[in-house]
Protein backbone atom coordinates (compact mmCIF):
# COMPACT_ATOMS: atom_id res chain seq x y z
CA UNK A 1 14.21 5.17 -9.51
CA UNK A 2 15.47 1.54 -9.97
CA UNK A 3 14.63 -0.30 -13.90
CA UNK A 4 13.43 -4.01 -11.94
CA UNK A 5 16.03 -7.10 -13.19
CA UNK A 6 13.03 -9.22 -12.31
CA UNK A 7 10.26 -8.20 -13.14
CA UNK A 8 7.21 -9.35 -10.43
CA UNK A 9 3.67 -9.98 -11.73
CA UNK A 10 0.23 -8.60 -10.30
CA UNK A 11 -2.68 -10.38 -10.92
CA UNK A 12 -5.35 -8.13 -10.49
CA UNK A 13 -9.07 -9.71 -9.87
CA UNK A 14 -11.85 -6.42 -9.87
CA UNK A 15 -15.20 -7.97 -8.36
CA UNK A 16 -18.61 -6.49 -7.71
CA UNK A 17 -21.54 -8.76 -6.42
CA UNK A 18 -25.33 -7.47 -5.56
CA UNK A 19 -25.52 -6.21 -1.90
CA UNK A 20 -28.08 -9.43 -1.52
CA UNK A 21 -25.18 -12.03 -2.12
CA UNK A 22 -22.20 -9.68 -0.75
CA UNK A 23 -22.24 -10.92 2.56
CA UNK A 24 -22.25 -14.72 1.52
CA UNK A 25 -19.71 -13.77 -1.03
CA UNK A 26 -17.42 -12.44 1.15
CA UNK A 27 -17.27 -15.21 3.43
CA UNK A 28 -16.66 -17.63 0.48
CA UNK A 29 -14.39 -15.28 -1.06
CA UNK A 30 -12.29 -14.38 2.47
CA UNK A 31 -12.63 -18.49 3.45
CA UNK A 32 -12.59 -20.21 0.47
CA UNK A 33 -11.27 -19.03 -2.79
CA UNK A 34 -8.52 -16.78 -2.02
CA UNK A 35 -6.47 -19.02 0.50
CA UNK A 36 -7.49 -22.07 -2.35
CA UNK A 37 -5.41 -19.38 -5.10
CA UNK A 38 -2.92 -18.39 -2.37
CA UNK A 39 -1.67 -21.66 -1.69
CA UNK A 40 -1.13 -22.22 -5.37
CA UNK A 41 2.93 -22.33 -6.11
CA UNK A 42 3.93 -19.47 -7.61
CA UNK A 43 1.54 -17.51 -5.55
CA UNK A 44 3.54 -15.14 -3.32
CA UNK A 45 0.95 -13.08 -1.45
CA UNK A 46 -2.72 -12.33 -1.78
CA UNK A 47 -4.00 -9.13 -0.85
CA UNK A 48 -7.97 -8.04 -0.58
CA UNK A 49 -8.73 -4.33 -1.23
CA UNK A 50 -12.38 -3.18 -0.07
CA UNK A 51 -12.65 0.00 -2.88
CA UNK A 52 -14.73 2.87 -1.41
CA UNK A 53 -14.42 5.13 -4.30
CA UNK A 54 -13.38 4.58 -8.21
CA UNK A 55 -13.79 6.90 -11.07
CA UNK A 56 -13.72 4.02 -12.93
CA UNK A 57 -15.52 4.73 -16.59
CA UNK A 58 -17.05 1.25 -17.08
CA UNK A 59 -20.76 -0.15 -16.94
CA UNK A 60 -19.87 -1.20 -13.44
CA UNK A 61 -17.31 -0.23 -10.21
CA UNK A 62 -16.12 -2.74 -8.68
CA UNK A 63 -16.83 -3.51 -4.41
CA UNK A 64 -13.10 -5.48 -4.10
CA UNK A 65 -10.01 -6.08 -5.72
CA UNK A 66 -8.31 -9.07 -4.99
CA UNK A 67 -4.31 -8.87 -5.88
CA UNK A 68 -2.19 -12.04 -5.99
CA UNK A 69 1.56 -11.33 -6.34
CA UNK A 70 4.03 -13.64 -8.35
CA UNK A 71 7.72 -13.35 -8.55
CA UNK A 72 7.22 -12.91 -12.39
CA UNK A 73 4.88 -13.28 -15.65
CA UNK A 74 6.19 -17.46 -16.07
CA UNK A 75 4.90 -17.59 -12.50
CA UNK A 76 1.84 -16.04 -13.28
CA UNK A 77 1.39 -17.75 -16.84
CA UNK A 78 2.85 -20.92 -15.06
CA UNK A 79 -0.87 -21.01 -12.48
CA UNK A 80 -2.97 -19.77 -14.89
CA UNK A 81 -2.24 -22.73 -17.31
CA UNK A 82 -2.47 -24.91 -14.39
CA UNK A 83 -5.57 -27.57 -13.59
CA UNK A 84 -5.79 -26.05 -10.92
CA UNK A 85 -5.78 -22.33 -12.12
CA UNK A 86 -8.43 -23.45 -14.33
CA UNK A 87 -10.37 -25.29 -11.89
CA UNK A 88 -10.49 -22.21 -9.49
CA UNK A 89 -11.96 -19.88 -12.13
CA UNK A 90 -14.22 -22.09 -12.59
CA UNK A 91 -15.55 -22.61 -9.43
CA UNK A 92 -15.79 -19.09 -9.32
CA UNK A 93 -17.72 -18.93 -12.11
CA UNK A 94 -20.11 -21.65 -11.40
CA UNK A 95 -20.48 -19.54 -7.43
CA UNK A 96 -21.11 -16.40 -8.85
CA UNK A 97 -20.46 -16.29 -12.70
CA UNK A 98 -24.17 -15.47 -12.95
CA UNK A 99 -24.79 -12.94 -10.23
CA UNK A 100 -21.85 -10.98 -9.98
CA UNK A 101 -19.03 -9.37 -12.68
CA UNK A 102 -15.70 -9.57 -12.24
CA UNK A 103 -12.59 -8.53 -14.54
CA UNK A 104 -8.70 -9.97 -14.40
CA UNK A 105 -5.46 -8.03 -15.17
CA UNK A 106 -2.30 -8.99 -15.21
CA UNK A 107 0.63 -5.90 -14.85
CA UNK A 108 4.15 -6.44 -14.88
CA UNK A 109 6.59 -4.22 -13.30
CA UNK A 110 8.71 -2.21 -15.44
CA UNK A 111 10.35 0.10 -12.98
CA UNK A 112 10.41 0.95 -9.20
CA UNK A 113 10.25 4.18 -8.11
CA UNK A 114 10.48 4.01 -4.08
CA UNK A 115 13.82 4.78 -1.81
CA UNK A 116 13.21 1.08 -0.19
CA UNK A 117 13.92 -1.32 -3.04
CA UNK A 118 14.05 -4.42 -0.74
CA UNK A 119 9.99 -4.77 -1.53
């Protein structure tokens, strides 16, 4: 167990879209969006999760999570105050703001727990 000195920043994207626009979705999600966020400075990595089971209490469970990784929470705080932060939610939102739900978190690490702490 290692307390992080820097403390890297998830931002964690929860989407679910009717099985009628998933398909189209996807494709404009996979082509699109994500590589449009991902080449945003400050964006480390971006990582798509398909989620085939959640326990999740809410009205709805989501299909995908989408996780972009930042070196910290200015990094984070840094794109999402950006034009162009702004400007890719939305263009989300006008895409599917009105068919689909989605919900953002940001986490910041507080400690690491694995025997490899090069990642």
């Amino acid at each position: 167990m290692q307390e992080t000195k820097s403390a890297p920043a998830l931002y964690i994207v929860r989407t679910w879209v009717p099985e009628e626009h998933l398909e189209e979705w996807d494709r404009w999600h996979n082509s699109v969006h994500v590589p449009d966020v991902a080449a945003q400075p400050g964006v480390r990595r971006a990582r798509k999760y398909r989620v085939p089971d959640d326990n999740h209490p809410g009205e709805w469970t989501p299909q995908y999570i989408t996780v972009y990784e930042f070196d910290s929470l200015a990094d984070f705080e840094a794109y999402r105050d950006s034009e162009a932060g702004a400007r890719l939610r939305k263009d989300y939102a006008d895409q599917y703001g009105n068919i689909g739900k989605i919900s953002r978190q940001v986490v910041v690490q507080s400690m690491d727990f694995s025997s490899d702490t090069t990642s």
